[in-house]
Protein backbone atom coordinates (compact mmCIF):
# COMPACT_ATOMS: atom_id res chain seq x y z
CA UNK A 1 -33.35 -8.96 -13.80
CA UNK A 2 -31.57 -6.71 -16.15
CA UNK A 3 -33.33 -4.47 -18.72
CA UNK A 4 -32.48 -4.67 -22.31
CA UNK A 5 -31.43 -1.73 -24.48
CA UNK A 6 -31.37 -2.49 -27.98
CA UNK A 7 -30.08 0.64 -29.05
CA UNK A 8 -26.64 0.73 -27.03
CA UNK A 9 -26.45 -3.24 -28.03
CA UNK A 10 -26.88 -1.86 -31.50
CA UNK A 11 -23.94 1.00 -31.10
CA UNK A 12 -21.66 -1.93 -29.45
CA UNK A 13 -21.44 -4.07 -32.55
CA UNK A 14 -18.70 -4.13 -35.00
CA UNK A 15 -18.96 -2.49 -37.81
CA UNK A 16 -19.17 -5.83 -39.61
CA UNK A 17 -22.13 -7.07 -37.97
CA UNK A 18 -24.29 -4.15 -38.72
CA UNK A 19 -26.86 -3.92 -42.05
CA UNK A 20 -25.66 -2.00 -44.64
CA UNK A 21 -27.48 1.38 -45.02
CA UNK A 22 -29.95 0.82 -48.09
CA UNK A 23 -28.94 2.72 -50.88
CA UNK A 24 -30.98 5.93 -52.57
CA UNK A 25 -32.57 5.20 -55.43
CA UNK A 26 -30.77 6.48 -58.49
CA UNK A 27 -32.74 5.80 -61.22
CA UNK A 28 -36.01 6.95 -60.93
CA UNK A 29 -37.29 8.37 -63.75
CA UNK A 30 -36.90 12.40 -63.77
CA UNK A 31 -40.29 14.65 -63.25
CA UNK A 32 -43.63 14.51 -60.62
CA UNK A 33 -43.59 11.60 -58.28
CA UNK A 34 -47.44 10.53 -59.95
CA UNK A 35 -46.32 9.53 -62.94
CA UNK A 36 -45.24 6.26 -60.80
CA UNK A 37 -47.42 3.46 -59.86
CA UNK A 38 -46.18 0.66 -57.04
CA UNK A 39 -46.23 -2.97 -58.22
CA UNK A 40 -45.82 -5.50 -55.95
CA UNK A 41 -45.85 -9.15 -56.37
CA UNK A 42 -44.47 -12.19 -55.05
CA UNK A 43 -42.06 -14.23 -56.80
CA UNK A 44 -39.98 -17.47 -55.60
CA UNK A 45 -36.42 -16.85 -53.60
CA UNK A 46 -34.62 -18.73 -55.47
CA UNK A 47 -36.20 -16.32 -59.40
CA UNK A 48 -35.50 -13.22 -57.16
CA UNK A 49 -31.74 -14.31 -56.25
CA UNK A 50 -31.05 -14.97 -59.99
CA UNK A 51 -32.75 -11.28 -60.70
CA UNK A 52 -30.85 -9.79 -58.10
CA UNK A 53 -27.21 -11.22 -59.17
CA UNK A 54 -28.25 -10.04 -62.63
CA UNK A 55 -28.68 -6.99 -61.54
CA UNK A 56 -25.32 -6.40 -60.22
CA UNK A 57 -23.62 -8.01 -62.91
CA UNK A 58 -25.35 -5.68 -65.34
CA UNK A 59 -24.69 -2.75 -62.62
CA UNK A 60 -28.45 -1.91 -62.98
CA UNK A 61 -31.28 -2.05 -60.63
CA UNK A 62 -33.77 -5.07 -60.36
CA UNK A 63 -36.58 -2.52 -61.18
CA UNK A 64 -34.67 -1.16 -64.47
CA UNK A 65 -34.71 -5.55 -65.21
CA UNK A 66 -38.23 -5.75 -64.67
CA UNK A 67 -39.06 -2.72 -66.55
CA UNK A 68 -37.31 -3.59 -69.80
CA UNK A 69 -38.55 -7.54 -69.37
CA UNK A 70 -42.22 -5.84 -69.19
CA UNK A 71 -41.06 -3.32 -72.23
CA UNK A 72 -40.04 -6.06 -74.13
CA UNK A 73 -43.19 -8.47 -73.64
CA UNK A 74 -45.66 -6.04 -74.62
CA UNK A 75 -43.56 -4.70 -77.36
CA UNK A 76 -44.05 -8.71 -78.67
CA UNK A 77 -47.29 -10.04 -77.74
């Protein structure tokens, strides 16, 4: 039987078969690193595919979306 190695499958593929390399994140908001907090949540696919194609349409990030829709409810209620 014949071993596996992912990694020189991996190297093998095309080019168009591989994952992207995730992009840095550009807009973080200048200054120390604990001014942050992490929120995470879980929302349905098919909310987080509309987000997500807003997001590129607007060339923003989701985060920058759900920071200004957060902004905005406070700012109202």
């Amino acid at each position: 039987m014949k071993q596996l190695d992912f990694v020189e499958q991996e190297d093998k593929a095309p080019a168009s078969a591989r994952k992207p390399a995730k992009a840095k994140r550009k807009n973080r908001p200048a200054g120390n690193r604990e001014e942050l907090q992490r929120l995470n949540m879980e929302i349905p696919r098919a909310l987080h595919k509309r987000l997500k194609l807003k997001a590129i349409y607007e060339d923003r990030t989701v985060t920058d979306l759900v920071l200004q829709a957060i902004n905005d409810y406070l700012n109202t209620h």
